[in-house]
N, C-alpha and C. Protein backbone atom coordinates (compact mmCIF):
# COMPACT_ATOMS: atom_id res chain seq x y z
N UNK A 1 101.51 -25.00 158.45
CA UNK A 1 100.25 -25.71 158.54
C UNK A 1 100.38 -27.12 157.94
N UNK A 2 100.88 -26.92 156.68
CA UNK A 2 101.14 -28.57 156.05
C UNK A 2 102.20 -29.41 157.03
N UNK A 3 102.91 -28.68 157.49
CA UNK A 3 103.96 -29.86 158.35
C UNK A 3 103.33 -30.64 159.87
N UNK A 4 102.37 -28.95 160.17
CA UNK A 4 101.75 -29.68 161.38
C UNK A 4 100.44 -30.96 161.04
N UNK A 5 100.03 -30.70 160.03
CA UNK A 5 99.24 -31.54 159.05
C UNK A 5 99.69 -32.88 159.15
N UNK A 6 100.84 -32.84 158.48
CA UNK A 6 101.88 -34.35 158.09
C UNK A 6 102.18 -34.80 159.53
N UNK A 7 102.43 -34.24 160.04
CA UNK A 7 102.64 -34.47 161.78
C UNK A 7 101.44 -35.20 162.15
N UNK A 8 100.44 -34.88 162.52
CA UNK A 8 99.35 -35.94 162.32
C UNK A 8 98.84 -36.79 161.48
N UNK A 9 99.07 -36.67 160.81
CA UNK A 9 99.28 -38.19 159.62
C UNK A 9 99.80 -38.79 159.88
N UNK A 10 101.49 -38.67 160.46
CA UNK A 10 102.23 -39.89 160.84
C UNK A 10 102.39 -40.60 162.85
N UNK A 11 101.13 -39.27 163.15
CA UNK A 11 100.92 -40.44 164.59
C UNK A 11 99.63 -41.07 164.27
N UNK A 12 98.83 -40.40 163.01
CA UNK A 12 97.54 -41.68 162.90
C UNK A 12 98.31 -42.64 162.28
N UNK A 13 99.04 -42.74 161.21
CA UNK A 13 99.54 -43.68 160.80
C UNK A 13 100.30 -44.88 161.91
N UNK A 14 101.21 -43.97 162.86
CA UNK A 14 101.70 -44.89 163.70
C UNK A 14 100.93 -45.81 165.16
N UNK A 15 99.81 -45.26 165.01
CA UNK A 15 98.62 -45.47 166.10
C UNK A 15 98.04 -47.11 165.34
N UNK A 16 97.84 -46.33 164.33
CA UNK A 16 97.15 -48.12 163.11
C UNK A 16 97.85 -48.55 163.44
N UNK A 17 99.32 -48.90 163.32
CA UNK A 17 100.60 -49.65 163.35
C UNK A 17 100.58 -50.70 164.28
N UNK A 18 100.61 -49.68 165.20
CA UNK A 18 100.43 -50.10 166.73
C UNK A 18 99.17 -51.16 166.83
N UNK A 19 97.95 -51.00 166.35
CA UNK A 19 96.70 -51.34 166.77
C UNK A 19 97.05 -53.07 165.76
N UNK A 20 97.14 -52.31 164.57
CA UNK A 20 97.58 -53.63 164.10
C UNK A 20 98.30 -54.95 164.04
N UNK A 21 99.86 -54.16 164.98
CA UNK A 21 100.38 -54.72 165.60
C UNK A 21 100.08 -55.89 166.82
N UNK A 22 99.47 -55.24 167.75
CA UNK A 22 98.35 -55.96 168.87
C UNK A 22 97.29 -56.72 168.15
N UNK A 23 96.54 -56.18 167.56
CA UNK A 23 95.55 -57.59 166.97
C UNK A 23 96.47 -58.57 166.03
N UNK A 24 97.52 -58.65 165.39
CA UNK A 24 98.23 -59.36 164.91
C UNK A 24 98.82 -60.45 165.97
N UNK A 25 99.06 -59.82 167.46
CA UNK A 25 99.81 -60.66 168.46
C UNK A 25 98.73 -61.58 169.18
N UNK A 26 97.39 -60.84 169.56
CA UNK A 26 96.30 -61.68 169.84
C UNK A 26 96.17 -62.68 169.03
N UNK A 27 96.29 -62.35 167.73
CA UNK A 27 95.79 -63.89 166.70
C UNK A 27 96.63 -64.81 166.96
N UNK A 28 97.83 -64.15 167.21
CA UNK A 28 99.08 -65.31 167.33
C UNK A 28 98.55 -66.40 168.30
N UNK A 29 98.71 -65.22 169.85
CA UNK A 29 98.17 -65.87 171.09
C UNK A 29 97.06 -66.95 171.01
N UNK A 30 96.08 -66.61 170.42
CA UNK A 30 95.05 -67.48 170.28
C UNK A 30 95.09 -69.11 169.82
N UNK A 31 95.51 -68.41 168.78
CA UNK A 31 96.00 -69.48 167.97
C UNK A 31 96.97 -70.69 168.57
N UNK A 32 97.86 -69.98 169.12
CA UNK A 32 98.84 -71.03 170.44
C UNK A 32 98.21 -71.27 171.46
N UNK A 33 97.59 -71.16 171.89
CA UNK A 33 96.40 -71.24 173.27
C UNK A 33 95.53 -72.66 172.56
N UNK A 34 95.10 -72.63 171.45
CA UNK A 34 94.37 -73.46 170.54
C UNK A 34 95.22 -74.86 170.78
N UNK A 35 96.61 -74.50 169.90
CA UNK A 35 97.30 -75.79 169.44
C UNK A 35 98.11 -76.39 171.09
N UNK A 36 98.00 -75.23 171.78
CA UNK A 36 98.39 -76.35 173.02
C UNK A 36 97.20 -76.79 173.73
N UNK A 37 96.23 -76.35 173.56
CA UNK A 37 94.71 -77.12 174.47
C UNK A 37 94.92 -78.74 173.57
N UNK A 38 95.07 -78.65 171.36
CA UNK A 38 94.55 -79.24 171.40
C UNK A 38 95.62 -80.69 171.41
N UNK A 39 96.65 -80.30 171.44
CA UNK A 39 98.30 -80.73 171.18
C UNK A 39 98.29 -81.38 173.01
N UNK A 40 97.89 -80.86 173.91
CA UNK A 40 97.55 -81.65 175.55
C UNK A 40 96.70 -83.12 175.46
N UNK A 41 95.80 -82.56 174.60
CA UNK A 41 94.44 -83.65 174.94
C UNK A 41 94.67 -84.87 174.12
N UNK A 42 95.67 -84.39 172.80
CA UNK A 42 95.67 -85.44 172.05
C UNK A 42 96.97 -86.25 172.95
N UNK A 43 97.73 -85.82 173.36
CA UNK A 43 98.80 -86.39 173.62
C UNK A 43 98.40 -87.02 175.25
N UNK A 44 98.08 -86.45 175.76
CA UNK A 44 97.17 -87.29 177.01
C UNK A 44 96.49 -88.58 176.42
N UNK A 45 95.59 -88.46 175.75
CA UNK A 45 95.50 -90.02 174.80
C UNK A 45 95.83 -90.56 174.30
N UNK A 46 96.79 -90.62 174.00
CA UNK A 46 97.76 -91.41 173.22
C UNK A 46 98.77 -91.88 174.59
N UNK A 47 99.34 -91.53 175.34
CA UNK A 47 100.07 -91.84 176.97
C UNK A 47 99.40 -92.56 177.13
N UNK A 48 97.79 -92.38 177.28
CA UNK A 48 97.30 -92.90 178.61
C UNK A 48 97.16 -94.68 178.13
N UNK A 49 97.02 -95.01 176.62
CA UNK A 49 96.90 -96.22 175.84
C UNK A 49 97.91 -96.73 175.96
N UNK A 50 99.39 -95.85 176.25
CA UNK A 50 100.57 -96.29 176.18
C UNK A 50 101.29 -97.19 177.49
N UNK A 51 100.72 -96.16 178.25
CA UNK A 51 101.43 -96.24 180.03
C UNK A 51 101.06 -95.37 180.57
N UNK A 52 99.92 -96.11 181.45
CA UNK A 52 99.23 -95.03 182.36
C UNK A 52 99.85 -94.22 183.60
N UNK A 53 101.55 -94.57 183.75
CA UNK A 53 102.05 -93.45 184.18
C UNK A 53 103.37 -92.81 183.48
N UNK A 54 103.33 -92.23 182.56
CA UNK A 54 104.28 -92.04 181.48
C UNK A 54 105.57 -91.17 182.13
N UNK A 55 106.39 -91.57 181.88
CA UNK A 55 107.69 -90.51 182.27
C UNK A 55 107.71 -89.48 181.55
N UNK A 56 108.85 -87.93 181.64
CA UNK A 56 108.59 -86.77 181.20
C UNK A 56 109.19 -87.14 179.65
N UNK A 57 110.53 -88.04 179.87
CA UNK A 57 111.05 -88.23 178.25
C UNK A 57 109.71 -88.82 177.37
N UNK A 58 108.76 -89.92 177.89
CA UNK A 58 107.67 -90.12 176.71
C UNK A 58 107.01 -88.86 176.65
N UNK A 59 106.46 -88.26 177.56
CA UNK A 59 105.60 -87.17 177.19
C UNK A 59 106.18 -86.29 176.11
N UNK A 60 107.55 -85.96 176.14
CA UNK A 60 108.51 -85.03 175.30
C UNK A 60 108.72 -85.47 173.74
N UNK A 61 108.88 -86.98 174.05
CA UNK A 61 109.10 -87.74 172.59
C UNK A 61 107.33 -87.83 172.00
N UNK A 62 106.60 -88.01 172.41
CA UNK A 62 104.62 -87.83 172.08
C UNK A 62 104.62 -86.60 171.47
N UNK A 63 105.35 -85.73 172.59
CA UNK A 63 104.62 -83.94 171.95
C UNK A 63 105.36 -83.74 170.50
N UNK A 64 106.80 -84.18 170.57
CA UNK A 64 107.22 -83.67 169.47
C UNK A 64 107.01 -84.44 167.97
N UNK A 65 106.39 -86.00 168.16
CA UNK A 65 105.80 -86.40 167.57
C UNK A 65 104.63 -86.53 166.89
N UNK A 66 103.29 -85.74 168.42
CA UNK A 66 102.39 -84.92 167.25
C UNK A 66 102.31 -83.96 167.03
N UNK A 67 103.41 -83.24 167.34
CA UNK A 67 103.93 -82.05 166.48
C UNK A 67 104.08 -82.12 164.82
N UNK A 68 104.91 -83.18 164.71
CA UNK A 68 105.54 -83.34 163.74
C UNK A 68 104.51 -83.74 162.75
N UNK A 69 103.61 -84.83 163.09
CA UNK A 69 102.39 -85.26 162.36
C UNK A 69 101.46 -84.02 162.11
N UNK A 70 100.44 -83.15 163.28
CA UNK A 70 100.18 -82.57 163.09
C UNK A 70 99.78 -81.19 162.71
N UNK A 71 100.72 -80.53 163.23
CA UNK A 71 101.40 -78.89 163.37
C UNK A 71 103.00 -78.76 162.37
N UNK A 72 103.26 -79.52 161.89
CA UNK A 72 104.52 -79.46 161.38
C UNK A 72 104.96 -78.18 161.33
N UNK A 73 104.18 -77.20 160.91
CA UNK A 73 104.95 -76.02 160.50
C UNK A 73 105.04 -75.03 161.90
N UNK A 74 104.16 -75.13 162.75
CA UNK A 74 104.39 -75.05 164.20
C UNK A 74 106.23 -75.48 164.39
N UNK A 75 105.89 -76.82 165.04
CA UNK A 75 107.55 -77.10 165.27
C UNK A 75 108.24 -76.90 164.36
N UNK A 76 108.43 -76.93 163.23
CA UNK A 76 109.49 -76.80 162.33
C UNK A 76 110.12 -75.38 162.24
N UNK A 77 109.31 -74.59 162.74
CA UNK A 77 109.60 -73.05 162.81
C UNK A 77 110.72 -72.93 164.17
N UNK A 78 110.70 -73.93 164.62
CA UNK A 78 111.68 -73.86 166.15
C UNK A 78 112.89 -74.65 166.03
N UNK A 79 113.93 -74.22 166.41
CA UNK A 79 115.21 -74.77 166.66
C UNK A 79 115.26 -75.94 167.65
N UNK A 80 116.11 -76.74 168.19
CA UNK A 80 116.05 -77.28 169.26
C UNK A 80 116.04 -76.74 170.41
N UNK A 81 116.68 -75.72 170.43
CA UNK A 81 116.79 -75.06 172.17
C UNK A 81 115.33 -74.04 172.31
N UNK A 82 114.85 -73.73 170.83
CA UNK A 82 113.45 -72.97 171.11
C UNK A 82 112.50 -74.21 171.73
N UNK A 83 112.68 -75.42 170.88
CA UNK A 83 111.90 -76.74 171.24
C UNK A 83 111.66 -76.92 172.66
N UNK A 84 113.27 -76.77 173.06
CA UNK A 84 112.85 -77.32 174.78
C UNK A 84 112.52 -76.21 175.34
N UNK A 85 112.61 -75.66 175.61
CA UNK A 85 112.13 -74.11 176.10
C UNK A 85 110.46 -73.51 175.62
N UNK A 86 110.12 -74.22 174.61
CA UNK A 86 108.75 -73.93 174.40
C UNK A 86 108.10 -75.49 175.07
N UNK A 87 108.32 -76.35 175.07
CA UNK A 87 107.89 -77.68 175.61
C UNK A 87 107.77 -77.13 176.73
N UNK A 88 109.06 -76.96 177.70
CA UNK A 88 108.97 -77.12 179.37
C UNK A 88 108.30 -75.80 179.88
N UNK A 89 108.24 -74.59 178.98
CA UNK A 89 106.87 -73.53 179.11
C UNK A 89 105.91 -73.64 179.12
N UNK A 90 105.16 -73.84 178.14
CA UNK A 90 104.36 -74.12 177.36
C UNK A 90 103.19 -75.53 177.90
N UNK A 91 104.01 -76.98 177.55
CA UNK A 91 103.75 -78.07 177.56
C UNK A 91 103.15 -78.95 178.57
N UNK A 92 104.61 -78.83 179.20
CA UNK A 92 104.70 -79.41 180.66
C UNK A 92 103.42 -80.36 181.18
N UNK A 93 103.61 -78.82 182.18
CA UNK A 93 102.12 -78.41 182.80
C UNK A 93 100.89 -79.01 182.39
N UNK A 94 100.35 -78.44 181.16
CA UNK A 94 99.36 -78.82 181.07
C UNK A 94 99.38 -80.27 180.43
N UNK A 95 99.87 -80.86 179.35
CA UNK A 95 100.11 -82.27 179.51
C UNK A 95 99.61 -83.21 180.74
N UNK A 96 100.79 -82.99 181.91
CA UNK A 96 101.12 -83.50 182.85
C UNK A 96 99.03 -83.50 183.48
N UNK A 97 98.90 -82.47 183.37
CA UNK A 97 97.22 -81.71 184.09
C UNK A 97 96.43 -83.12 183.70
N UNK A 98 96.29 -83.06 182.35
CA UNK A 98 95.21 -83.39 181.07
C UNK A 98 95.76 -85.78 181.42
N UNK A 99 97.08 -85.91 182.03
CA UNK A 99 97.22 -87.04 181.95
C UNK A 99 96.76 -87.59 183.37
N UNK A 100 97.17 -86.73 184.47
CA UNK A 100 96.55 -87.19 185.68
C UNK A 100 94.70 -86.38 185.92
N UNK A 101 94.56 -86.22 185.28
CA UNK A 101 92.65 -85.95 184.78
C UNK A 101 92.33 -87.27 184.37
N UNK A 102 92.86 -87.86 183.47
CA UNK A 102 92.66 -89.16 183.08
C UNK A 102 92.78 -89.82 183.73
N UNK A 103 94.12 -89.95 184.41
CA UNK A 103 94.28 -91.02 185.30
C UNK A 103 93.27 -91.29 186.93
N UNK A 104 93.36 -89.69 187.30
CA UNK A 104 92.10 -89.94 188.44
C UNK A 104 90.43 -90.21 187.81
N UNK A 105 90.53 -89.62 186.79
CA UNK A 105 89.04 -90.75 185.87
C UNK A 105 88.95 -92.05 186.21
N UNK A 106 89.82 -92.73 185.95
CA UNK A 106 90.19 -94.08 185.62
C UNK A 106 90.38 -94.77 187.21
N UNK A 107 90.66 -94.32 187.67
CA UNK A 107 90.43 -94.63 189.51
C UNK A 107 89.40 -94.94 189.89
C-alpha cells in the first residue's frame, strides 16, 4: 500500500514538474516575443533616420547594437553563431516588415 502510495506521489510530483516546466517556457516565449516586437520598432527608427533603404549588414550592425545598449544580458547570453542564427530567425523578417511599414508611410 505505501509503495503504491509513493507511486503516486512521484507522478503528482512529476506532473507539477512538467506543468512548471511549460509555464516556465511560456514566460520565456513571451518575454522574447516582447523584446523582438520591441527590439523591431526601435531599430526600424533608428534606419529609417539613417537611410531610408538600409542594407541587411546595417540592419545586423543596429540590432546588435541595441542589443547591446538595451537587452545586454539578452545578447550577451549568445555566442556568435547563436547571434546569427537568432538574428536571421528571429530578426530578419520582422525588422525588414516594421522598415518597409515606414517606408510605404512615408510614400
Amino acid at each position: 500500500m505505501l509503495i503504491g502510495l509513493s507511486k503516486k506521489v512521484d507522478r503528482l510530483e512529476q506532473k507539477i514538474l512538467n506543468m512548471d516546466n511549460r509555464m516556465s517556457e511560456s514566460l520565456n516565449l513571451s518575454n522574447e516575443t516582447k523584446i523582438v516586437k520591441q527590439t523591431c520598432a526601435a531599430i526600424a527608427k533608428w534606419l529609417i533616420v539613417k537611410n531610408i533603404y538600409p542594407t541587411e549588414d546595417q540592419f545586423k550592425v543596429e540590432t546588435k547594437e541595441y542589443l547591446l545598449e538595451n537587452e545586454a544580458d539578452f545578447y550577451e547570453g549568445m555566442d556568435n553563431r547563436d547571434w546569427n542564427i537568432y538574428y536571421k530567425d528571429k530578426l530578419t523578417k520582422p525588422v525588414n516588415f516594421f522598415i518597409n511599414s515606414i517606408t510605404f508611410a512615408l510614400c
